[in-house]
Structure formats: C-alpha cells, structure tokens
PDB file of N, CA and C in Angstrom:
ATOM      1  N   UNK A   1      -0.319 -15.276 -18.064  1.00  0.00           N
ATOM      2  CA  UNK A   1      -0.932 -14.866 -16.814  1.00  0.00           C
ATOM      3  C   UNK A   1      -1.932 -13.738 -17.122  1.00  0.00           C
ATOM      4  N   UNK A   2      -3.535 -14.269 -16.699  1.00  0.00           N
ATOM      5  CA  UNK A   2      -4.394 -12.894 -16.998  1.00  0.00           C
ATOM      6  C   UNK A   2      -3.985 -11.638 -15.933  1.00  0.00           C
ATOM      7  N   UNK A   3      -4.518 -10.639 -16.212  1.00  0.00           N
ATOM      8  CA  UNK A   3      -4.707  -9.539 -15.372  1.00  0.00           C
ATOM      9  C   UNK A   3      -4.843  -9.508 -13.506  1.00  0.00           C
ATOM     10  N   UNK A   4      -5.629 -10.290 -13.766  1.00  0.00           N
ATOM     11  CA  UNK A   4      -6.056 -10.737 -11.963  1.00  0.00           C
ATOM     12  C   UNK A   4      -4.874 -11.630 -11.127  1.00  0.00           C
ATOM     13  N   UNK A   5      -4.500 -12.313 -11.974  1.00  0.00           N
ATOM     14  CA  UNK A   5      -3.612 -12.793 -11.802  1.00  0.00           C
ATOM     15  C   UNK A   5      -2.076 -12.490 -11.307  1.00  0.00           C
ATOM     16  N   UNK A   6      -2.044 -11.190 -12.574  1.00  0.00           N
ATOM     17  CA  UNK A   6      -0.525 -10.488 -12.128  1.00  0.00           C
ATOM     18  C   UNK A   6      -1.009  -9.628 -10.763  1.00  0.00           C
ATOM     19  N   UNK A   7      -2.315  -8.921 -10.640  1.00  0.00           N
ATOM     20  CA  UNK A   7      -2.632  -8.366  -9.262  1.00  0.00           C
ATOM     21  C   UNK A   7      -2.208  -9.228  -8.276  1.00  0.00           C
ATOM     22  N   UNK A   8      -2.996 -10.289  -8.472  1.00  0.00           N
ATOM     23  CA  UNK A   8      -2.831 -10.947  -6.846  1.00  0.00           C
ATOM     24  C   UNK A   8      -1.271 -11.519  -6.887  1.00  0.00           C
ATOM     25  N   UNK A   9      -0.535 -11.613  -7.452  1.00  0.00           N
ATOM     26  CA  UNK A   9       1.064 -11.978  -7.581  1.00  0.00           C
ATOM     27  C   UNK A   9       1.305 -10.413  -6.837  1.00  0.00           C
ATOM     28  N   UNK A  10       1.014  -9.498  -7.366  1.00  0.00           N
ATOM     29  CA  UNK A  10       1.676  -8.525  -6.998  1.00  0.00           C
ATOM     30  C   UNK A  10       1.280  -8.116  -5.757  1.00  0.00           C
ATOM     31  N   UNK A  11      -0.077  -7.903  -5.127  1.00  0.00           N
ATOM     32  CA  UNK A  11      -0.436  -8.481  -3.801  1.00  0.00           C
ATOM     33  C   UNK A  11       0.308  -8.576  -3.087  1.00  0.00           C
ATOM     34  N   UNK A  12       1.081  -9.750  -3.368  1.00  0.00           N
ATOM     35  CA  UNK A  12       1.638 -10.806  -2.388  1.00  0.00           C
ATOM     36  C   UNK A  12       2.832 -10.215  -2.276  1.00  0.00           C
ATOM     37  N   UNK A  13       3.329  -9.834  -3.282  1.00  0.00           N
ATOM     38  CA  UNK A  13       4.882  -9.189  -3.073  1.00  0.00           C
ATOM     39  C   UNK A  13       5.025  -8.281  -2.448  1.00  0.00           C
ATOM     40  N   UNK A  14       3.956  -7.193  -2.546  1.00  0.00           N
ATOM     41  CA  UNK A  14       3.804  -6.073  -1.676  1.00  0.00           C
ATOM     42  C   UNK A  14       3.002  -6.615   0.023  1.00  0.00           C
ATOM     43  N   UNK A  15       2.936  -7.693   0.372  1.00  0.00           N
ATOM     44  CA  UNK A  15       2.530  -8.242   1.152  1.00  0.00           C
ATOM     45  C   UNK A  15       0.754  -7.562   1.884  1.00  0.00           C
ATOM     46  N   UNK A  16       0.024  -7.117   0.342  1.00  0.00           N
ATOM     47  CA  UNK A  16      -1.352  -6.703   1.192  1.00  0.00           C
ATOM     48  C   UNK A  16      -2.320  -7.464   1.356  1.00  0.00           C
ATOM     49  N   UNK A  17      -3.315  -6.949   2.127  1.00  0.00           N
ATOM     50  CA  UNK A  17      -4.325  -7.436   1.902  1.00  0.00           C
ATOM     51  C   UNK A  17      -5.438  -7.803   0.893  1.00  0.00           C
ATOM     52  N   UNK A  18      -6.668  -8.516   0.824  1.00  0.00           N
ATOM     53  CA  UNK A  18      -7.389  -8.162  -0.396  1.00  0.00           C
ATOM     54  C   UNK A  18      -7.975  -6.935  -0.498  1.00  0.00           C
ATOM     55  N   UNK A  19      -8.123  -5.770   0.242  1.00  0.00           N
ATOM     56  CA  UNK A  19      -8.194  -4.311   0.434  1.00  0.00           C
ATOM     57  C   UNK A  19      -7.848  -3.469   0.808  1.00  0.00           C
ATOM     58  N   UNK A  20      -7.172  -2.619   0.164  1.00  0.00           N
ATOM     59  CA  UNK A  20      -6.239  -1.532   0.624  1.00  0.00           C
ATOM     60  C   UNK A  20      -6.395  -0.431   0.084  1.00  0.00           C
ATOM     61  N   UNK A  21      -6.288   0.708   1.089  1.00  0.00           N
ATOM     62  CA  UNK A  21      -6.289   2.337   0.099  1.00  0.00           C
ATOM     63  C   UNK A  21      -4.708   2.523  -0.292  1.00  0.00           C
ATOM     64  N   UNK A  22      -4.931   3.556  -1.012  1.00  0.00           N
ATOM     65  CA  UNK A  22      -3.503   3.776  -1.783  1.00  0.00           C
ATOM     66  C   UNK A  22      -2.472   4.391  -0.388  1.00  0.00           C
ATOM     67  N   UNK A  23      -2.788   5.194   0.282  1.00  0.00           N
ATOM     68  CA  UNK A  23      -2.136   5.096   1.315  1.00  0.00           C
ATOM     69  C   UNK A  23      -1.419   3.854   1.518  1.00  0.00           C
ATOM     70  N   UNK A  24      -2.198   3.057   2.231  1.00  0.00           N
ATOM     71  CA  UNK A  24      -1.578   1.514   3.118  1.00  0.00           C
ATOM     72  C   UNK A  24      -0.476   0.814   1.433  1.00  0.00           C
ATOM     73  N   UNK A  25      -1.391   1.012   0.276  1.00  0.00           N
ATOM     74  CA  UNK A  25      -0.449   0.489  -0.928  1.00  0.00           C
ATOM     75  C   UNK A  25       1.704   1.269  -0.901  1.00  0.00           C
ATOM     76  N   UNK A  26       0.634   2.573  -0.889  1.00  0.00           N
ATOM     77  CA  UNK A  26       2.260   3.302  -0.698  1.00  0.00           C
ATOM     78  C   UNK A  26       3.431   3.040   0.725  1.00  0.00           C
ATOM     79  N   UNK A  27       2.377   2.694   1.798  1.00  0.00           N
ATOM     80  CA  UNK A  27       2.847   2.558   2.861  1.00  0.00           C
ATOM     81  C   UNK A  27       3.800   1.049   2.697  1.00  0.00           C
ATOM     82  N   UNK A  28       3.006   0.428   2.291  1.00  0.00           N
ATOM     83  CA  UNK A  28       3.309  -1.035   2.023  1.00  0.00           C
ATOM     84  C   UNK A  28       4.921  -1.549   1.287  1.00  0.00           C
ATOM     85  N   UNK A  29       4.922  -0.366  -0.044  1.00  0.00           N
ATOM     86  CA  UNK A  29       6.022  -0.403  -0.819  1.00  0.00           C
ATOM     87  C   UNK A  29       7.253   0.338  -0.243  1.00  0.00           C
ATOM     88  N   UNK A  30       6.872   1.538   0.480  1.00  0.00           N
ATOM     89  CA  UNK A  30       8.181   1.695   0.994  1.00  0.00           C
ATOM     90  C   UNK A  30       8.580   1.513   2.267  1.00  0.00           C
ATOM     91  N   UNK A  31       7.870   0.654   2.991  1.00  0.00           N
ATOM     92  CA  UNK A  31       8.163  -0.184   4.421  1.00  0.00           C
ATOM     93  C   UNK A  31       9.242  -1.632   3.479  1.00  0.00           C
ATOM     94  N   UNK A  32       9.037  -1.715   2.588  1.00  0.00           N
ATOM     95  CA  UNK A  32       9.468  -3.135   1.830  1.00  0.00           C
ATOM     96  C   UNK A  32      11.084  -2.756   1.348  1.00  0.00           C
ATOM     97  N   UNK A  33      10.884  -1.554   0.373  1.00  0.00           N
ATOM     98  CA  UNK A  33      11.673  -1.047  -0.436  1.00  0.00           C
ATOM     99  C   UNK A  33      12.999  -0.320   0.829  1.00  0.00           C
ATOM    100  N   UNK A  34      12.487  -0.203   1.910  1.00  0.00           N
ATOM    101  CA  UNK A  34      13.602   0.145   2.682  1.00  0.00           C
ATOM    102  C   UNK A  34      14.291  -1.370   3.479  1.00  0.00           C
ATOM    103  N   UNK A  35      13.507  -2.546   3.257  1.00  0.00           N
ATOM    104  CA  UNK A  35      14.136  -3.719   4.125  1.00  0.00           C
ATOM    105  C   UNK A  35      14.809  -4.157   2.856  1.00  0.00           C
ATOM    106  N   UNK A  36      14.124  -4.292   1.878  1.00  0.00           N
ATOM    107  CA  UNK A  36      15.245  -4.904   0.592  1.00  0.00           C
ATOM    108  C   UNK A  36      15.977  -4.305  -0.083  1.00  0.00           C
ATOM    109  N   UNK A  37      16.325  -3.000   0.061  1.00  0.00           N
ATOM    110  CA  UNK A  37      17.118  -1.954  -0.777  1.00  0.00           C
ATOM    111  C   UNK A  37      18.833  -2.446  -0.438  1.00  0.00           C
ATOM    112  N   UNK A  38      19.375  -2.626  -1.424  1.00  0.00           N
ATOM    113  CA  UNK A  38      21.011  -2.961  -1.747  1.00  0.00           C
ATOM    114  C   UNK A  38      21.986  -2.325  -1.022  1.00  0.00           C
ATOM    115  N   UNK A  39      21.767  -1.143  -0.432  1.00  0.00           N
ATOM    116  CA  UNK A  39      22.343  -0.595   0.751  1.00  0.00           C
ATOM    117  C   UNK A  39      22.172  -0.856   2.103  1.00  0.00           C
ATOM    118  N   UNK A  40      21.060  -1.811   2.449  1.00  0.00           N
ATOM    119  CA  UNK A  40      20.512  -1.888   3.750  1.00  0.00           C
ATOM    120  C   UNK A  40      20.345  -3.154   3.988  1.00  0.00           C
ATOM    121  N   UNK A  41      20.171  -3.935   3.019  1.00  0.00           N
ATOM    122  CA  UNK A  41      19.925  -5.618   3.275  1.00  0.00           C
ATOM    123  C   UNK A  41      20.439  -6.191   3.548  1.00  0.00           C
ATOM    124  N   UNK A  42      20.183  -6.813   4.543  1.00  0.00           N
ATOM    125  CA  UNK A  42      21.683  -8.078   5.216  1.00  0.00           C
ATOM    126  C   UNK A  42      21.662  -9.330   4.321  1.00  0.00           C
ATOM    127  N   UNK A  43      21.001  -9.694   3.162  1.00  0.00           N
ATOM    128  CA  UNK A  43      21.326 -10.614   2.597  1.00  0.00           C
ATOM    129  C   UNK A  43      22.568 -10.527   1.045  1.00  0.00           C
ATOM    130  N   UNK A  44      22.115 -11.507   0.351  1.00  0.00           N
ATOM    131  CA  UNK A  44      23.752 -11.231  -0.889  1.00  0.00           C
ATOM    132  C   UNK A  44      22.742 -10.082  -1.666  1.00  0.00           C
ATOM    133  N   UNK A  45      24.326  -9.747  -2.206  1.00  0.00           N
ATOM    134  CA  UNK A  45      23.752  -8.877  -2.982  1.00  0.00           C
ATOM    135  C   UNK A  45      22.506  -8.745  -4.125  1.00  0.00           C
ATOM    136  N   UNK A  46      22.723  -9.786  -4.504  1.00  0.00           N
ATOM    137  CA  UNK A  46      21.784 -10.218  -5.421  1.00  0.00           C
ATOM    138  C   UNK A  46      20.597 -10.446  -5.230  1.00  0.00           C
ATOM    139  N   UNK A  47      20.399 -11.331  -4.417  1.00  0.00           N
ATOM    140  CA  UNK A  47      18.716 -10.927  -3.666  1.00  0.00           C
ATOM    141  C   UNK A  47      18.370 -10.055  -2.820  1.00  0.00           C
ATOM    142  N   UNK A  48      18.903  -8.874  -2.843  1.00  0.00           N
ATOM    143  CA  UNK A  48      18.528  -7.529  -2.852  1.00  0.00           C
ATOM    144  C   UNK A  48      17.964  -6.955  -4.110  1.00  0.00           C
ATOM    145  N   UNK A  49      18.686  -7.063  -4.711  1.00  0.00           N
ATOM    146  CA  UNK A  49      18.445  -6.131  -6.151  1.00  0.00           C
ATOM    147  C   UNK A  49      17.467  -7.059  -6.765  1.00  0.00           C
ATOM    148  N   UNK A  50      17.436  -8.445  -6.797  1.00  0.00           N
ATOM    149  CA  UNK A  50      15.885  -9.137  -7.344  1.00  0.00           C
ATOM    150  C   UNK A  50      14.649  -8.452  -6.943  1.00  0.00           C
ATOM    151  N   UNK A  51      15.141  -8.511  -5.499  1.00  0.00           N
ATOM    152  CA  UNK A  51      13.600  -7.994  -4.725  1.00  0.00           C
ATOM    153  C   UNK A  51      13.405  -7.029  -4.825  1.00  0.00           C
ATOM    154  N   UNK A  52      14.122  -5.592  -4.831  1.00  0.00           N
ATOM    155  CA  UNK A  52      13.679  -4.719  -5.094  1.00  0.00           C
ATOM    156  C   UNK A  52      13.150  -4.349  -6.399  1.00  0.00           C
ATOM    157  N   UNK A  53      14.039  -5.295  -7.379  1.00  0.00           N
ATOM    158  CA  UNK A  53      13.114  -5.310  -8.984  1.00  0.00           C
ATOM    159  C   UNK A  53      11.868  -5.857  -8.953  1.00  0.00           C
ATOM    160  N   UNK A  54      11.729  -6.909  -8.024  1.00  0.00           N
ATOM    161  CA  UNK A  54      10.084  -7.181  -8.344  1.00  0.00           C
ATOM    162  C   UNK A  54       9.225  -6.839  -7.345  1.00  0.00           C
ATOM    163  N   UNK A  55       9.843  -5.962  -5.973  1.00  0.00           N
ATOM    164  CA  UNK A  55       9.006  -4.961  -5.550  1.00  0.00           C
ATOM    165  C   UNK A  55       8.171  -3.981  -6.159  1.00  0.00           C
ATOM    166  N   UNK A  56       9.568  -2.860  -7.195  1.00  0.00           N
ATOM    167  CA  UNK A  56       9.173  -2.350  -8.390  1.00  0.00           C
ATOM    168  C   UNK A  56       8.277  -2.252  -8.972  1.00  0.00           C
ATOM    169  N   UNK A  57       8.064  -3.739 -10.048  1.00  0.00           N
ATOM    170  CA  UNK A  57       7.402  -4.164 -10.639  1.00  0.00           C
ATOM    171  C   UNK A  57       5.995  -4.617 -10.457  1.00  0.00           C
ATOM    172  N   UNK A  58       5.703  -5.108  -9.379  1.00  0.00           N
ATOM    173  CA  UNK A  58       4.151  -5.305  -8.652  1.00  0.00           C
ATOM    174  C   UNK A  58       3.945  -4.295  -8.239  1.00  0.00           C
ATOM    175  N   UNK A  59       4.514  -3.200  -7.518  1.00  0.00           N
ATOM    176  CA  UNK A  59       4.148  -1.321  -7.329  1.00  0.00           C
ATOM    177  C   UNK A  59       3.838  -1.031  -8.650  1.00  0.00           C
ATOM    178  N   UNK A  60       4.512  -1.209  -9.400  1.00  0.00           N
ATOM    179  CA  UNK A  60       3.786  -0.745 -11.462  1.00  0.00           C
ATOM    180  C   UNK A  60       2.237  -1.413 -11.389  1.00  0.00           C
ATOM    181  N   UNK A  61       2.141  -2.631 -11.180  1.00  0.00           N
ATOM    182  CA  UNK A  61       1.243  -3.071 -11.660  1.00  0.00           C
ATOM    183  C   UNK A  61       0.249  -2.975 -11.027  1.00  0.00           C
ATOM    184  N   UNK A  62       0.561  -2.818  -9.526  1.00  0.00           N
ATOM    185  CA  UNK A  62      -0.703  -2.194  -8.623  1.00  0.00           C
ATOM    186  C   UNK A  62      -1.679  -0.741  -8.842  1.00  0.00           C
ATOM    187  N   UNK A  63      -0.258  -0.316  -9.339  1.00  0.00           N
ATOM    188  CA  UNK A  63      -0.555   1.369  -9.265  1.00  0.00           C
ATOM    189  C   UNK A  63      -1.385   1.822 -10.646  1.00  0.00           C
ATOM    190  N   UNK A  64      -0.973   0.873 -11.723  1.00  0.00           N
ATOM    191  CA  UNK A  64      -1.733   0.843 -13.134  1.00  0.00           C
ATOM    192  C   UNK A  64      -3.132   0.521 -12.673  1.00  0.00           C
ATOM    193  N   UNK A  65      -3.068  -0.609 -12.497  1.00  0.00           N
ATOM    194  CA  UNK A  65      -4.625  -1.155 -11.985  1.00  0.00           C
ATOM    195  C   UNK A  65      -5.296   0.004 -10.827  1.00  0.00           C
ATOM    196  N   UNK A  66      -4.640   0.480 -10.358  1.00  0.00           N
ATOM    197  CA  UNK A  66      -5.680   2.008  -9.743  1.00  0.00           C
ATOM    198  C   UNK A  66      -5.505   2.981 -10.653  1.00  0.00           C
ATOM    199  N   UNK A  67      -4.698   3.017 -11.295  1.00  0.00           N
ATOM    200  CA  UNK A  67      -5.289   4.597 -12.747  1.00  0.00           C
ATOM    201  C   UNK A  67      -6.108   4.299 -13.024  1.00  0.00           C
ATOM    202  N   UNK A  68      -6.721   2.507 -13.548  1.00  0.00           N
ATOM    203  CA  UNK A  68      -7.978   2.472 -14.279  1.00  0.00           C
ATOM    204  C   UNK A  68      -8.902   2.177 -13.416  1.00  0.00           C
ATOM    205  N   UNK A  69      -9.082   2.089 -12.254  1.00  0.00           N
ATOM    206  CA  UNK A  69     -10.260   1.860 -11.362  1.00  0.00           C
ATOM    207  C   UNK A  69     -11.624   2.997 -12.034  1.00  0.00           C
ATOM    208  N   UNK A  70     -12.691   2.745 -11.862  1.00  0.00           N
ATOM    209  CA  UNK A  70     -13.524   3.958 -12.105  1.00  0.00           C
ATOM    210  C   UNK A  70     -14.149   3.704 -10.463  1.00  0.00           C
ATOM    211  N   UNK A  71     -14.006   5.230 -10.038  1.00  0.00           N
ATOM    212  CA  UNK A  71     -14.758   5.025  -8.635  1.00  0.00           C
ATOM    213  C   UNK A  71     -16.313   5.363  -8.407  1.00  0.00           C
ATOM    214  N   UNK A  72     -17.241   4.571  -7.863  1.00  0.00           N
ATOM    215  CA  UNK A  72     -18.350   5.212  -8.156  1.00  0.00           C
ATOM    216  C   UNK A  72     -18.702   6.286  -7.045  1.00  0.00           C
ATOM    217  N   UNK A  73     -19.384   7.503  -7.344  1.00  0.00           N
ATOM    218  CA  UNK A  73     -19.674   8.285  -6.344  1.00  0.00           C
ATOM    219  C   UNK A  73     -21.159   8.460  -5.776  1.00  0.00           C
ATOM    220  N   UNK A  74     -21.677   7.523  -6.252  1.00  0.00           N
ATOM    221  CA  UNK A  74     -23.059   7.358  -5.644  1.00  0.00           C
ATOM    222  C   UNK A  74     -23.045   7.041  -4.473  1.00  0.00           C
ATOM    223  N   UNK A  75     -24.518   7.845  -3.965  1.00  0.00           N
ATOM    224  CA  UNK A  75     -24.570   8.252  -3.097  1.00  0.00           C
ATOM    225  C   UNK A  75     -24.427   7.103  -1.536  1.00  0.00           C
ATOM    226  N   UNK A  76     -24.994   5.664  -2.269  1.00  0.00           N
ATOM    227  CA  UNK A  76     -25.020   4.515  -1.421  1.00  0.00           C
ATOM    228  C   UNK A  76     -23.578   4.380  -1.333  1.00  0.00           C
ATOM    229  N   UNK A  77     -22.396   4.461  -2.062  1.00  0.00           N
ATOM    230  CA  UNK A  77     -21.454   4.433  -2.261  1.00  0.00           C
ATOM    231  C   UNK A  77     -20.437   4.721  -1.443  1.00  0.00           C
ATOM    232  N   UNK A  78     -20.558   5.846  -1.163  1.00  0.00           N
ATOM    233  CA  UNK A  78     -20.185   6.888  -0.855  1.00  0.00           C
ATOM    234  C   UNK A  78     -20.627   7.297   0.876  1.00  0.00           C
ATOM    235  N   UNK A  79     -21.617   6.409   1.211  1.00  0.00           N
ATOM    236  CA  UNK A  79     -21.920   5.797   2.788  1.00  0.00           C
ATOM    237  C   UNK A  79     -21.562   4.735   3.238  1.00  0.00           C
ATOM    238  N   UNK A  80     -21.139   3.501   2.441  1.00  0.00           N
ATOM    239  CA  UNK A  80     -20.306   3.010   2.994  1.00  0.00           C
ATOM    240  C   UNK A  80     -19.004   3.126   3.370  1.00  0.00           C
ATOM    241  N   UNK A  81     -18.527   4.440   3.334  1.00  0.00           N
ATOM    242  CA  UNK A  81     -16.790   4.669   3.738  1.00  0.00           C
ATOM    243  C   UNK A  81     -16.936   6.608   3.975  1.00  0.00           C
ATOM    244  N   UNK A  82     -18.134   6.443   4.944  1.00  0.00           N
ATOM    245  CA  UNK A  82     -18.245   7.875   5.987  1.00  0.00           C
ATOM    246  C   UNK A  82     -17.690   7.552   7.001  1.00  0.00           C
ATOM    247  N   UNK A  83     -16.446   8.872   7.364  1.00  0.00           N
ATOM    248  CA  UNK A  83     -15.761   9.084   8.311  1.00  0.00           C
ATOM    249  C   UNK A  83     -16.782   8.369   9.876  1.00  0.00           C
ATOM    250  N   UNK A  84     -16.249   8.088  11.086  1.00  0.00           N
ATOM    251  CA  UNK A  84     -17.086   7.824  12.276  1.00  0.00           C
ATOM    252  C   UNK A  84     -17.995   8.919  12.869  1.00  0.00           C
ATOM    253  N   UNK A  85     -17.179  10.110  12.409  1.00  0.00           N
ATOM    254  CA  UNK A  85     -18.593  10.817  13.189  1.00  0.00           C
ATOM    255  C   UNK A  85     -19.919  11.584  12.123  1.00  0.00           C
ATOM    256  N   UNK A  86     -19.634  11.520  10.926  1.00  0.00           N
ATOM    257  CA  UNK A  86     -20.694  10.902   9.964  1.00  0.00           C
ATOM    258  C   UNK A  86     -21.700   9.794  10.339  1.00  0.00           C
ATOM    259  N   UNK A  87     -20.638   9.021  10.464  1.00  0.00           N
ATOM    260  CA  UNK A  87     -21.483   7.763  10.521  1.00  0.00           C
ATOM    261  C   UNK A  87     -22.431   7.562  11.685  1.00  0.00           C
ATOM    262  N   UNK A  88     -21.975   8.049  12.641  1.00  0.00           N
ATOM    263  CA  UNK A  88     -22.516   8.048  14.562  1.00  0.00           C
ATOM    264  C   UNK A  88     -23.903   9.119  13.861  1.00  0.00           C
ATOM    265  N   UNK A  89     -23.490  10.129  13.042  1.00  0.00           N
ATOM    266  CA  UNK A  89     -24.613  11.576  13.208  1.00  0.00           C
ATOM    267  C   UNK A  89     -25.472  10.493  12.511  1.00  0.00           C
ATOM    268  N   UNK A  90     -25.535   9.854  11.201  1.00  0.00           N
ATOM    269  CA  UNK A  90     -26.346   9.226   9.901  1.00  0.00           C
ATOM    270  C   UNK A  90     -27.464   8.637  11.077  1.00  0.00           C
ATOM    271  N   UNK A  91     -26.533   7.948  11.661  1.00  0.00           N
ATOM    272  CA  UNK A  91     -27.576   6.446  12.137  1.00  0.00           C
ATOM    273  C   UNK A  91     -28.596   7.527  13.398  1.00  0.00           C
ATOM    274  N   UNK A  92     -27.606   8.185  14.453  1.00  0.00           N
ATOM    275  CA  UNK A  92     -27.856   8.368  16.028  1.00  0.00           C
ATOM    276  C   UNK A  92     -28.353   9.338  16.401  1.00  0.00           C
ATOM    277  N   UNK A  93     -28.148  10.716  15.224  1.00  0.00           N
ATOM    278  CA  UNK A  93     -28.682  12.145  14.890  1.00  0.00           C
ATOM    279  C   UNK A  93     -29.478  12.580  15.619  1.00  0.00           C
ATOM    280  N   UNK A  94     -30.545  12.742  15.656  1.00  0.00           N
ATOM    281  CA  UNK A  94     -32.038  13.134  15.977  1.00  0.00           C
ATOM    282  C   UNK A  94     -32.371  12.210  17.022  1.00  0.00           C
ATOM    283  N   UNK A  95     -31.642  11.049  17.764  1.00  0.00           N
ATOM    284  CA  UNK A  95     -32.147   9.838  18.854  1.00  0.00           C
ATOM    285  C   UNK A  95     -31.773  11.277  20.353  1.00  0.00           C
ATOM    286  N   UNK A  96     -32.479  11.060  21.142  1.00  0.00           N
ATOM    287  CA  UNK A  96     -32.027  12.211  22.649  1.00  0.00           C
ATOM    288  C   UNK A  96     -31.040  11.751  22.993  1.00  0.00           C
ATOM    289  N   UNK A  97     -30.717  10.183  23.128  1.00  0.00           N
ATOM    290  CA  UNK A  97     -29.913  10.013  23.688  1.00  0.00           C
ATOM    291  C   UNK A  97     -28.686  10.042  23.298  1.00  0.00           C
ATOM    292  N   UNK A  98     -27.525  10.272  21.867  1.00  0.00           N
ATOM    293  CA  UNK A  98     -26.973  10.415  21.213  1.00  0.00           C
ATOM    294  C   UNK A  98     -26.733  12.178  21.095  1.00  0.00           C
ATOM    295  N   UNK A  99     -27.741  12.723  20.872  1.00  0.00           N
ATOM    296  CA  UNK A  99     -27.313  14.237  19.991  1.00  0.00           C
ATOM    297  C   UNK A  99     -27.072  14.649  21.776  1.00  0.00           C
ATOM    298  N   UNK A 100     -26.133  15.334  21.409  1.00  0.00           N
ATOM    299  CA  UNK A 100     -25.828  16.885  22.292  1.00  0.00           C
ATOM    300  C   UNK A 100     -26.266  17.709  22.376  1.00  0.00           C
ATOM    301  N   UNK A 101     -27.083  18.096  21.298  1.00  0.00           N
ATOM    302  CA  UNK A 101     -27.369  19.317  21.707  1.00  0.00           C
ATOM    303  C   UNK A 101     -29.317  19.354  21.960  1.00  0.00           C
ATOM    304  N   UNK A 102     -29.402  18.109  22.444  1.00  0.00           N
ATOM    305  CA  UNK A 102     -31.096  17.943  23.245  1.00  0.00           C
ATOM    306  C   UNK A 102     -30.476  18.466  25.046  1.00  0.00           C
TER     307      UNK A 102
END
C-alpha cells in the first residue's frame, strides 16, 4: 500500500473529510476514541479493542503526514483562508457602502 493510500484508509477510519484542520482531525479522533473505547462500548470486547487499535493507528498516520506537510506562507496563500472580517475589509474596504466609518 503506497502512502496515499494508507491516508485515505486512514481517512476513513477517522471518518473525515477530504479536508480538515488539525483541530476537526483531533476532534474527529477523540469523538471516535470515546464511542469505541473498551470501557464504554456496547459491543464484544474485542471489537472494541480492534477499533480502537486501528483508530490509533490511522491518528499515527494522519498526524505523521501533517509533521511533513510544508505549509506555504505566501502571500496568495495565505488569502485564501482570511478570517471573515479580513475577508469583508480585502474585497468591501474603501466601497461607502460597506466601511463604517464613511
């Protein structure tokens, strides 16, 4: 199995989307890790403790694959994921009908 491969397996286990910040990633694993955990699961024992091993295990492999991300910080970059009222000032700024303080 290449690289991309074990991602999108692991994806799936962590049930995300094809885009996620590490937030929603972390959010993801322990919304999971508390329904399949061996103390809490209404199923056998055993497929508890599977799932939480290969919960685990796709959280490893997710979380590796973001150590090596390189993020770019350019500047185009770096405008596509400005907060909303960034984004409202970028575009609406200087228009009368937008700024406040005309």
């Amino acid at each position: 199995m290449n690289l991309y491969e074990k991602i999108a397996a692991a994806r799936d286990v962590l049930e995300l989307p094809e885009q996620a910040t590490t937030r929603e990633i972390k959010a993801s694993y322990r919304r999971l890790v508390r329904k399949w955990h061996p103390d809490k699961c209404r199923d056998t024992g055993k497929k508890c403790i599977e799932m939480t091993a290969r919960l685990n295990a796709a959280y490893k492999i997710i979380m590796d694959y973001c150590k090596q991300y390189r993020y770019s910080f350019a500047e185009e970059e770096v405008h596509k994921y400005l907060p909303d009222d960034e984004w409202w000032m970028a575009r609406f700024g200087n228009d009368p009908i937008w700024n406040k303080d005309k």
